[in-house]
Protein backbone atom coordinates (compact mmCIF):
# COMPACT_ATOMS: atom_id res chain seq x y z
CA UNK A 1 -20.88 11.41 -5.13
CA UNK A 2 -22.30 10.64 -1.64
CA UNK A 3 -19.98 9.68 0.87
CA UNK A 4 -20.21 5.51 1.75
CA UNK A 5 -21.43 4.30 4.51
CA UNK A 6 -21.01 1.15 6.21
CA UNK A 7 -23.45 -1.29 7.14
CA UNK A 8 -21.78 -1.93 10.60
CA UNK A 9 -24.11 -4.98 11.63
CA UNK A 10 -21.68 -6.74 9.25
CA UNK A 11 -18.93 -6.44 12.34
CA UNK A 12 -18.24 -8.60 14.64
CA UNK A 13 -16.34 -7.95 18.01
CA UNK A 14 -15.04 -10.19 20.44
CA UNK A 15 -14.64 -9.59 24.18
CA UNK A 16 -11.47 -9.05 23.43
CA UNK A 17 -11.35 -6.14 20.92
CA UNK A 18 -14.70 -4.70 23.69
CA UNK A 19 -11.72 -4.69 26.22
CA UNK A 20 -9.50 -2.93 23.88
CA UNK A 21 -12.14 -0.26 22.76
CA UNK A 22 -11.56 -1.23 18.81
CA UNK A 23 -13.66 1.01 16.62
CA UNK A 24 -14.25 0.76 13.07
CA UNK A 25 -14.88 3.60 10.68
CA UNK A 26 -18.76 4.58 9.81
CA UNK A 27 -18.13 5.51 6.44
CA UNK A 28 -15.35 5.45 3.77
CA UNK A 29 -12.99 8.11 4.10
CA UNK A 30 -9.17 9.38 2.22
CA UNK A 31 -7.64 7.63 4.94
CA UNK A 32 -9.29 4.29 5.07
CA UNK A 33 -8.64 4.43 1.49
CA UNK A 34 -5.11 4.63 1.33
CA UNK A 35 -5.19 1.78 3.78
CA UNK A 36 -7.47 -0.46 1.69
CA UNK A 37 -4.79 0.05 -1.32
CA UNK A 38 -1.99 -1.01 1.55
CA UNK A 39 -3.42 -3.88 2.11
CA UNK A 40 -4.20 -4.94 -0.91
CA UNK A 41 -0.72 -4.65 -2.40
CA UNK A 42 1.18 -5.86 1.80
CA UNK A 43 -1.33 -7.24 3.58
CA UNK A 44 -1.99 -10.68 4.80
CA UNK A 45 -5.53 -11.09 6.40
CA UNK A 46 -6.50 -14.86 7.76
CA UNK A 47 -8.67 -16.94 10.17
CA UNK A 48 -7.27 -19.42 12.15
CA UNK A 49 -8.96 -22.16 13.84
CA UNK A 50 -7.13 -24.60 16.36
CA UNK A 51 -9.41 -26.35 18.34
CA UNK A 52 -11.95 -24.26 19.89
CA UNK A 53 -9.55 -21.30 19.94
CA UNK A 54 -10.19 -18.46 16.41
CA UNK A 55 -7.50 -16.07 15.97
CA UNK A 56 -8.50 -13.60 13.09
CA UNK A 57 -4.68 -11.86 12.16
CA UNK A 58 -3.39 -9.37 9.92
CA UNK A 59 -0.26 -8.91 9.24
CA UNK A 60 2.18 -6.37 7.02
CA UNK A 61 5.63 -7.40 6.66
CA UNK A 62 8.04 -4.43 4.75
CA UNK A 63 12.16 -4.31 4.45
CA UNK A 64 14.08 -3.41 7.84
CA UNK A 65 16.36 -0.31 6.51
CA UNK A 66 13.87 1.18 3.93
CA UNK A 67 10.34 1.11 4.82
CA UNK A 68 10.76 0.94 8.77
CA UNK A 69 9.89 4.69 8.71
CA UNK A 70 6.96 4.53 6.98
CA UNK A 71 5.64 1.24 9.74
CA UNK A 72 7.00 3.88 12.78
CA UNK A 73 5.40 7.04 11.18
CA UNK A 74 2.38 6.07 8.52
CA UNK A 75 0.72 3.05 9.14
CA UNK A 76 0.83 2.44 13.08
CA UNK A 77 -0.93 5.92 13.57
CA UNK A 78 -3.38 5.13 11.08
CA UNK A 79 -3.71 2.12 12.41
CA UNK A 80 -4.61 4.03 15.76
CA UNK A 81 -6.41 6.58 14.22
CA UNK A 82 -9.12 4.27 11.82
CA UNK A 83 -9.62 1.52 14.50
CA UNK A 84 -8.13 2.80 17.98
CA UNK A 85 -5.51 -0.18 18.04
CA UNK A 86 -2.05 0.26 19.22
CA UNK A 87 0.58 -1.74 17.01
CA UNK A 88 4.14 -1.95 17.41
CA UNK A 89 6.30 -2.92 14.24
CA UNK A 90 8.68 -5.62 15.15
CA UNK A 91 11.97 -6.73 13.20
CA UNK A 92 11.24 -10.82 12.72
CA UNK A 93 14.08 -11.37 10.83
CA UNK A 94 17.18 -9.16 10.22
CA UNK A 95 15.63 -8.10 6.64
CA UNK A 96 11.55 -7.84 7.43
CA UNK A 97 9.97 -5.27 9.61
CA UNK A 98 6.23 -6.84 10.50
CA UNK A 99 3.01 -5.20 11.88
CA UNK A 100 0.62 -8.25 13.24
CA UNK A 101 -3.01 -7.01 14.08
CA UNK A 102 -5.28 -9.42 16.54
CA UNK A 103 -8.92 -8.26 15.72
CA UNK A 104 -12.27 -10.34 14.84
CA UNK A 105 -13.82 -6.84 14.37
CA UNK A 106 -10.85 -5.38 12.11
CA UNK A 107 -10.62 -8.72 9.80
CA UNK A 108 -14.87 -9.07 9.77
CA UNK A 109 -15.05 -5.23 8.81
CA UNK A 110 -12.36 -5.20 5.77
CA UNK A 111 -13.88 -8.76 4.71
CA UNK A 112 -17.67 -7.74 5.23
CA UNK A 113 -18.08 -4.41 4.85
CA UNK A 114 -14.47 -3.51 2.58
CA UNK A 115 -14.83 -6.54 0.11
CA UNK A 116 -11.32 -7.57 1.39
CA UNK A 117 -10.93 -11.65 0.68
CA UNK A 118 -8.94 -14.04 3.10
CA UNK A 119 -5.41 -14.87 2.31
CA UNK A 120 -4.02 -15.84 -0.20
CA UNK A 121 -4.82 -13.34 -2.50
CA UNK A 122 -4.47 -14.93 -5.71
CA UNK A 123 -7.39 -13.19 -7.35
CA UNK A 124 -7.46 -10.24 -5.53
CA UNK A 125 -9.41 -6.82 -7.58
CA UNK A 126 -9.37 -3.38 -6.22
CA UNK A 127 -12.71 -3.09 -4.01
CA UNK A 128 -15.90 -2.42 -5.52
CA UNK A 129 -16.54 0.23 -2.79
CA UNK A 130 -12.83 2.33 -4.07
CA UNK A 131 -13.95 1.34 -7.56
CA UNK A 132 -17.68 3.65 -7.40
CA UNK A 133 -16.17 6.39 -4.89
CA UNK A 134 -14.72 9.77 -6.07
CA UNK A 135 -10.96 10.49 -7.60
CA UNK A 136 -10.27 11.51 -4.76
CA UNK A 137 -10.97 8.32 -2.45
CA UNK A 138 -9.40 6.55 -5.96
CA UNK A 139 -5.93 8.69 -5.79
CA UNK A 140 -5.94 7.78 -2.00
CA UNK A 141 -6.22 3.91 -2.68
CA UNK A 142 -3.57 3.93 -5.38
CA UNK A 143 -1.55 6.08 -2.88
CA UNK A 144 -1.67 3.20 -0.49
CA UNK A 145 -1.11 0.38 -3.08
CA UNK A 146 1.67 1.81 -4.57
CA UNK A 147 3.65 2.69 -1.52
CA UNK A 148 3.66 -1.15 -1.19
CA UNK A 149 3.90 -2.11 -4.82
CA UNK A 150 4.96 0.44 -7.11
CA UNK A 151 8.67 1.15 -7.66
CA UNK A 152 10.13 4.60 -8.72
CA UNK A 153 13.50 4.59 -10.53
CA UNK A 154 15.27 5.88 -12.89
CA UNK A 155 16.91 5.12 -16.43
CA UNK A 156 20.44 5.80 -16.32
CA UNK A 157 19.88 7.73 -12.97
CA UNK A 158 18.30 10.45 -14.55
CA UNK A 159 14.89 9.22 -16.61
CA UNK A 160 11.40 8.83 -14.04
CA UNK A 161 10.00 5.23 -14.42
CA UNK A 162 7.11 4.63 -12.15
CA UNK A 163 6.68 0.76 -12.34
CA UNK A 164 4.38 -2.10 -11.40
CA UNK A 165 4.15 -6.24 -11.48
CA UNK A 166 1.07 -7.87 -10.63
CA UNK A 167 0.09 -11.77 -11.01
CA UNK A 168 -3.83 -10.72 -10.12
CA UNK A 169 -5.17 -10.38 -14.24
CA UNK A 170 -8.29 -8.49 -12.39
CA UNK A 171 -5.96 -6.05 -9.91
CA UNK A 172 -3.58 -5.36 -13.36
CA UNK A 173 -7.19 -4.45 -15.72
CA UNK A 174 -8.56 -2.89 -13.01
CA UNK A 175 -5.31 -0.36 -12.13
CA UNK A 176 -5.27 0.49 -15.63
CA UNK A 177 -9.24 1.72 -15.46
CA UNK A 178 -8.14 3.49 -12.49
CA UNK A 179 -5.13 5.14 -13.50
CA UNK A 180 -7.08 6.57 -16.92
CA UNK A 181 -9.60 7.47 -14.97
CA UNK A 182 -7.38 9.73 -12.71
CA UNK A 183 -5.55 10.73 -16.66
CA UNK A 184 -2.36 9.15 -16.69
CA UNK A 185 -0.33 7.71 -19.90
CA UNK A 186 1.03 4.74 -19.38
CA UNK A 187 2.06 1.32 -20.93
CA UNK A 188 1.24 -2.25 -19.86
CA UNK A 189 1.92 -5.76 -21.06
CA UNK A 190 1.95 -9.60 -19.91
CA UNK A 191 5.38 -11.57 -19.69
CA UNK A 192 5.24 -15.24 -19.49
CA UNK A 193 8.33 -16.86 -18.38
CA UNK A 194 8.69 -20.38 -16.27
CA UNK A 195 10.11 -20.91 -13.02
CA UNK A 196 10.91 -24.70 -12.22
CA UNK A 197 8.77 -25.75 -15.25
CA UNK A 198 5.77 -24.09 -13.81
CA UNK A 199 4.42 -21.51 -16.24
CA UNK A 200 4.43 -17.28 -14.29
CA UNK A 201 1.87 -15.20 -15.90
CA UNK A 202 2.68 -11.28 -14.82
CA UNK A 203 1.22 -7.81 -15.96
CA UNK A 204 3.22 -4.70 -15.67
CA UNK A 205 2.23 -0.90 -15.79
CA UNK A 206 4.80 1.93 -16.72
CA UNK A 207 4.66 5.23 -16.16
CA UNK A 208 7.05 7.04 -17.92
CA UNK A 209 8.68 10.66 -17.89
CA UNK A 210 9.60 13.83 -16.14
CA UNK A 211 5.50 15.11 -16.83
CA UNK A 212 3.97 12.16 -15.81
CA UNK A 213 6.29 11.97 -12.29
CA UNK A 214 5.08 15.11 -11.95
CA UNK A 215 1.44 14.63 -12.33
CA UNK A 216 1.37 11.54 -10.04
CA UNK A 217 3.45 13.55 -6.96
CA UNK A 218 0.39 16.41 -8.08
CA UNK A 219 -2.75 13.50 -8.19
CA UNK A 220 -1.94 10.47 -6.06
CA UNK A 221 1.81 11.15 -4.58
CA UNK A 222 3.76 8.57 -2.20
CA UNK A 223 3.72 7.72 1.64
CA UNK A 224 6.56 5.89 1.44
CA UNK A 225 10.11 7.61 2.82
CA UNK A 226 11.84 5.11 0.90
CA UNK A 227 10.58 6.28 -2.58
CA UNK A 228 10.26 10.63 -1.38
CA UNK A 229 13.56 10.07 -1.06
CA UNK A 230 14.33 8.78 -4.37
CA UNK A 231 12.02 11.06 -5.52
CA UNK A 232 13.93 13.97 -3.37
CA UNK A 233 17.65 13.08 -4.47
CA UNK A 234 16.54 13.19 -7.96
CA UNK A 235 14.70 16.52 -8.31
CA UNK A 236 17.26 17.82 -6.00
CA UNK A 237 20.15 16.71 -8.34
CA UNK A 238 18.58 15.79 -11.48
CA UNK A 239 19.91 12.08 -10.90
CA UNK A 240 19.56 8.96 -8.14
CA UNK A 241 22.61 6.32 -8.54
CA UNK A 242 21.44 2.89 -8.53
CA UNK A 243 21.58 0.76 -4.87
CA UNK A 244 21.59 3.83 -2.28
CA UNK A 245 19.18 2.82 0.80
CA UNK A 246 17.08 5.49 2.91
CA UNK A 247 19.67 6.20 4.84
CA UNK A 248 22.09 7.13 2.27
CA UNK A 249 19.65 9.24 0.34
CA UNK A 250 18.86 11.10 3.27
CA UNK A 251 22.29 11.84 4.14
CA UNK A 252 22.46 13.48 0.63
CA UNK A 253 19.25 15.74 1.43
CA UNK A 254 20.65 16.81 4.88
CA UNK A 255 24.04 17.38 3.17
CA UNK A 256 21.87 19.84 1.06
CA UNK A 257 19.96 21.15 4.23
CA UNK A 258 17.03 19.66 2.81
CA UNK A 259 14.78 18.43 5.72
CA UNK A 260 14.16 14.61 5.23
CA UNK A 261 11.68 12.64 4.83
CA UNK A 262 10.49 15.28 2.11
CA UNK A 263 6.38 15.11 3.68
């Protein structure tokens, strides 16, 4: 399949992002990929208009202990690297680590040329541009969205579960065509429950089993320290005990001399 490219007359840069030397990418690539699938499972992307003042902002907000790693090590380089802008994760609140992005160019380039919608994302769908690339591009995508959204643990510390909740009906149907195009086996449902009287539709995807763990760390794998390290303690000791943070986990690994995060 021929490489996308981007129609980059869609773009629009201020004087600001000019100043800055902002780039966007030409064509679709593994990395912007796993990106895309990071923002569609963290990612807040809005205009704001006050006045005759426009901010366009993006913003990723992850948990302080576990995922600041991943803001320090993954996504502020490739931040840098797809559109030379220098971020600095920031702790807002004692619990949240946040990554804010001022950019027209950045927001009118995932929106116009990505297929990225505004915020809220109620409806949000996997982009049509990941959906007719190659497995490859696909496997980077679900990479990104499931360092953000997926969860990896396991059944009386021992069993792989690979697991994920969506309230998007399109993201859920979508995922599934995905993940059986890349082979997986894997089960999914709907749960309707109610939540001050108002009615909570979810979907959920499981991915079950020693051989299927091992086929996703083969096919798509994880970005996130916070779930190699699960993923670490557990092949390292056959089991992961239920509430250990990064930290501890990582104190287990270099207990084993077992250089942490597991890359």
């Amino acid at each position: 399949m021929n490489q996308h490219t981007f129609d980059l007359s869609q773009v629009e840069f201020s004087r600001n992002d000019i100043r800055l030397g902002i780039k966007v990418p030409e064509y679709l690539t593994e990395e912007l990929a796993y990106f895309l699938g990071f923002h569609v499972g963290d990612g807040f992307m809005t205009i704001l208009r006050r006045g005759s003042t426009v901010d366009y902002r993006l913003s990723y907000d992850g948990h302080a202990i576990n995922e600041i790693l991943q803001y320090e090590e993954v996504l502020k380089p490739l931040i840098k690297c797809l559109f030379n802008k220098e971020v600095t994760p920031k702790k807002v609140t004692q619990g949240t680590i946040t990554i804010y992005i001022y950019s027209k160019a950045i927001v009118t380039f995932l929106e116009n040329c990505c297929g990225i919608p505004l915020s809220p994302k109620r409806d949000i769908d996997i982009p049509q541009i990941i959906k007719n690339s190659s497995l490859e591009i696909k496997a980077h995508f679900l990479r990104g969205l499931a360092d953000t959204d997926f969860s990896l643990t396991f059944h009386r510390e021992v069993y792989p579960r690979i697991n994920y909740v969506t309230y998007s009906k399109n993201l859920h149907e979508s995922v599934k065509i995905l993940l059986q195009e890349l082979g997986f086996i894997f089960y999914s449902g709907t749960m309707h429950r109610k939540r001050n009287e108002t009615k909570i539709i979810s979907h959920q995807i499981d991915i079950n089993g020693k051989k299927n763990l091992e086929k996703w760390m083969n096919i798509v794998g994880f970005s996130s320290y916070n779930t190699l390290t699960r993923y670490a303690v557990w092949k390292e000791t056959g089991s992961l005990s239920r509430g250990t943070d990064i930290n501890e986990r990582i104190k287990i690994l270099k207990e084993r001399r077992i250089n942490s995060p597991p890359l």
